[in-house]
N, C-alpha and C. Protein backbone atom coordinates (compact mmCIF):
# COMPACT_ATOMS: atom_id res chain seq x y z
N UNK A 1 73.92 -9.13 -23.46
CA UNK A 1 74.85 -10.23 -23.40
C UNK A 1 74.41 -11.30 -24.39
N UNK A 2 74.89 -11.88 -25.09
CA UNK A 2 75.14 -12.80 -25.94
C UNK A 2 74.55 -14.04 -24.85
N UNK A 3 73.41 -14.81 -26.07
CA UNK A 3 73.01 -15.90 -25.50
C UNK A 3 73.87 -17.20 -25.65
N UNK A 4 74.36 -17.19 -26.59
CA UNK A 4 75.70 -17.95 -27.20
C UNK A 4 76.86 -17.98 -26.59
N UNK A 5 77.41 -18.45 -25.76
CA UNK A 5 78.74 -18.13 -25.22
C UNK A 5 79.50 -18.43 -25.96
N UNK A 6 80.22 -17.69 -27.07
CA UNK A 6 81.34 -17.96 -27.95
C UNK A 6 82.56 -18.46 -27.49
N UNK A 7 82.80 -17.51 -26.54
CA UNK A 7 84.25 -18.42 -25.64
C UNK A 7 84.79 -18.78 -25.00
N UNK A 8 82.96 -19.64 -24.42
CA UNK A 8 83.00 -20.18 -23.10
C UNK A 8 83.78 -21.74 -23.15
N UNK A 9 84.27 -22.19 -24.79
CA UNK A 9 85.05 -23.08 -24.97
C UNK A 9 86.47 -22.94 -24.38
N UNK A 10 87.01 -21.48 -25.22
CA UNK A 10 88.20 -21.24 -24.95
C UNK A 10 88.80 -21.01 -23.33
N UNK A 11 87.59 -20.26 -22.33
CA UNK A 11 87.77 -20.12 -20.86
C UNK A 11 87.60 -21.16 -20.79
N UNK A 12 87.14 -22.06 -20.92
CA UNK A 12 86.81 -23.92 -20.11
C UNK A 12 88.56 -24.19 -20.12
N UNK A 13 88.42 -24.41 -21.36
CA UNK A 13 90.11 -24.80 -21.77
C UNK A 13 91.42 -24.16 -21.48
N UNK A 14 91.17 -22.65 -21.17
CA UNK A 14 91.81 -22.18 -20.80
C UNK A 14 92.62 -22.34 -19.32
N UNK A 15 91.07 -22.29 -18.56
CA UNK A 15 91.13 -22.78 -16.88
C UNK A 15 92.10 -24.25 -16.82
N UNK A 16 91.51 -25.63 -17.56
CA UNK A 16 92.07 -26.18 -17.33
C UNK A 16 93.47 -26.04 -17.37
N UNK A 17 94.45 -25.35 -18.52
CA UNK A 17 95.28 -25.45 -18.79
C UNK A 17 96.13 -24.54 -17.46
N UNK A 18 95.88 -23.73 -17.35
CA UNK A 18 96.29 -23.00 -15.99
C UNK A 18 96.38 -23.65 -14.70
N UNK A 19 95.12 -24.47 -14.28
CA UNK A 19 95.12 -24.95 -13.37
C UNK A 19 96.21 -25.96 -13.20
N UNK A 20 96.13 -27.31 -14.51
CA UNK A 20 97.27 -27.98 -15.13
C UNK A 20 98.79 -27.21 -14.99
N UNK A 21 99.02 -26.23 -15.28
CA UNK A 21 100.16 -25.73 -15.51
C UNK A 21 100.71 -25.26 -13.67
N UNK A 22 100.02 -25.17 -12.87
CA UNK A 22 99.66 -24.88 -10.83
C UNK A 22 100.17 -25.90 -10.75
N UNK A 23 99.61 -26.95 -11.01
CA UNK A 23 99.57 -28.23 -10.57
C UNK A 23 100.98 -28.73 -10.86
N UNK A 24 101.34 -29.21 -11.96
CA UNK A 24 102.73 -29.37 -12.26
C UNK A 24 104.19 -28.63 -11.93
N UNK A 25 103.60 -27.49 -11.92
CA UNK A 25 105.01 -26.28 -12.46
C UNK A 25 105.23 -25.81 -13.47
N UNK A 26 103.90 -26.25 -13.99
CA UNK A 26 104.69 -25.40 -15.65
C UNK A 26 104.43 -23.80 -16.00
N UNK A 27 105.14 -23.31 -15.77
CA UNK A 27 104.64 -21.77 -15.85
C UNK A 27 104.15 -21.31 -17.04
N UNK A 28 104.62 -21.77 -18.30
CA UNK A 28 104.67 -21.51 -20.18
C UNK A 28 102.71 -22.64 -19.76
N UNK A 29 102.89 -23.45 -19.28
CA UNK A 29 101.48 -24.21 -19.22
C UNK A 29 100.50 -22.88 -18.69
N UNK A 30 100.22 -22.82 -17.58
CA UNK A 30 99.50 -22.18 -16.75
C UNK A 30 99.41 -20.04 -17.41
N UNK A 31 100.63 -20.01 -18.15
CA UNK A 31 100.79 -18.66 -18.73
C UNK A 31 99.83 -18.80 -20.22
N UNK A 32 100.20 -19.86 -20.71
CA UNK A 32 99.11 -19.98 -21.90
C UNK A 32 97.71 -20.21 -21.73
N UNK A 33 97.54 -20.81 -20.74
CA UNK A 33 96.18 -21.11 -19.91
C UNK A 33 95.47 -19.58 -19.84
N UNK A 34 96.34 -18.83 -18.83
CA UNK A 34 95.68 -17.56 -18.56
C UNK A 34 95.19 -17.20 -20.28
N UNK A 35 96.14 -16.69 -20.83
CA UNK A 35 96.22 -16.58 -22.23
C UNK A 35 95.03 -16.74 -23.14
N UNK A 36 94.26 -18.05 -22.90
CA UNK A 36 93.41 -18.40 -23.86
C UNK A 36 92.32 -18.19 -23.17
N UNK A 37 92.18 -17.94 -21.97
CA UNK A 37 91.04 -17.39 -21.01
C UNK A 37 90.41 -16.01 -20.94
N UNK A 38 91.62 -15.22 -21.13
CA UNK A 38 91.31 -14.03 -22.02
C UNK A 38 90.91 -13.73 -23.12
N UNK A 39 91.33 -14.83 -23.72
CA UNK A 39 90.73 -14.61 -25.15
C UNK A 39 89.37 -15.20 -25.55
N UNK A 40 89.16 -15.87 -24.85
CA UNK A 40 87.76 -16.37 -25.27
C UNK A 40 87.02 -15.43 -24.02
N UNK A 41 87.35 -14.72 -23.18
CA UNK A 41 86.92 -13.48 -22.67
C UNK A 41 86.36 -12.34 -23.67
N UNK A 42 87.52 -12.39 -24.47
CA UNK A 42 87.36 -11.42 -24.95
C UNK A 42 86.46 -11.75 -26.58
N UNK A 43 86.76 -12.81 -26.98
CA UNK A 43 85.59 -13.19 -28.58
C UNK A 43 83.88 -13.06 -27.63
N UNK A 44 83.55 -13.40 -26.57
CA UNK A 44 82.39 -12.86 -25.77
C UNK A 44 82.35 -11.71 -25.76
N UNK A 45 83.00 -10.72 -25.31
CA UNK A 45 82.29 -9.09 -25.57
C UNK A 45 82.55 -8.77 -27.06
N UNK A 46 83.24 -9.46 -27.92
CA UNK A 46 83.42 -8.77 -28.94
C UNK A 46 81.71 -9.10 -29.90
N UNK A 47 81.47 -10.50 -29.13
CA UNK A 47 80.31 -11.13 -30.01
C UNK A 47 78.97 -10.27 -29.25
N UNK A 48 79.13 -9.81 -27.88
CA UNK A 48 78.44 -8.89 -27.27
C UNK A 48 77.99 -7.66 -28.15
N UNK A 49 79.25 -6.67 -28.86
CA UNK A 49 79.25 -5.84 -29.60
C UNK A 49 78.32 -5.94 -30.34
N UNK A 50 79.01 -6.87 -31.28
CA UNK A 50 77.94 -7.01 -32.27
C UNK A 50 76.48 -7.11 -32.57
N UNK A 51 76.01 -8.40 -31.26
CA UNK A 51 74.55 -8.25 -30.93
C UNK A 51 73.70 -6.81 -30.88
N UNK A 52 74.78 -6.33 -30.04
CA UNK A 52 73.66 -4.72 -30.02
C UNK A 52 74.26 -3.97 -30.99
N UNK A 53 75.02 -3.94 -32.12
CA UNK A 53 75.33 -3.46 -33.29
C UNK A 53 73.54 -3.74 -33.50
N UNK A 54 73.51 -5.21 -34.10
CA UNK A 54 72.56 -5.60 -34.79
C UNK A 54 71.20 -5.11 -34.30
N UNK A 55 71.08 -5.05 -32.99
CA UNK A 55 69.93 -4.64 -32.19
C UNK A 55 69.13 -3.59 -32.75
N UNK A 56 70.45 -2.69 -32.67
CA UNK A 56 70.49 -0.83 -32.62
C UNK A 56 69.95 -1.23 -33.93
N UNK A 57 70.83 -1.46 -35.02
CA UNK A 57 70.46 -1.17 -36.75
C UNK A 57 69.03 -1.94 -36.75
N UNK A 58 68.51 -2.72 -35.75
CA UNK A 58 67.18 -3.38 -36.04
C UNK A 58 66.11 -2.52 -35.69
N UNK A 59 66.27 -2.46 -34.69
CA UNK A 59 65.72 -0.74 -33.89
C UNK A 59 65.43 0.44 -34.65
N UNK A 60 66.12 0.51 -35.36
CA UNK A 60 66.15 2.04 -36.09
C UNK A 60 65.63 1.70 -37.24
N UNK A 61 65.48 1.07 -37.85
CA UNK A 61 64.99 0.35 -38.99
C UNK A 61 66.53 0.52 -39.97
N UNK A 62 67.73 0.59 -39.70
CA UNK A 62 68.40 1.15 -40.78
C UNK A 62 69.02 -0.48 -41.69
């Protein structure tokens, strides 16, 4: 796991916006919310990948 949380910005922001979007009624709010929560879900495993990309090629000497 990545010591760096890359998109632990985008889930922060995300949550709020969802929660915001509960709170009000805004469904397009709270739908984009989910939205960006996933995605900075997902720049974390992608930055995960990579770490042990780098690991492995460090490992092996390649």
């Amino acid at each position: 796991m990545a010591t760096d949380k890359h998109g632990l910005k985008d889930q922060a922001a995300g949550k709020f916006k969802e929660v915001k979007g509960k709170v009000t009624g805004d469904r397009q709010e709270e739908t984009a919310g989910k939205a960006q929560k996933v995605f900075g879900k997902a720049k974390d495993k992608v930055q995960d990948i990579k770490d042990n990309l780098t690991n492995k090629k460090d490992k092996e000497g390649i």
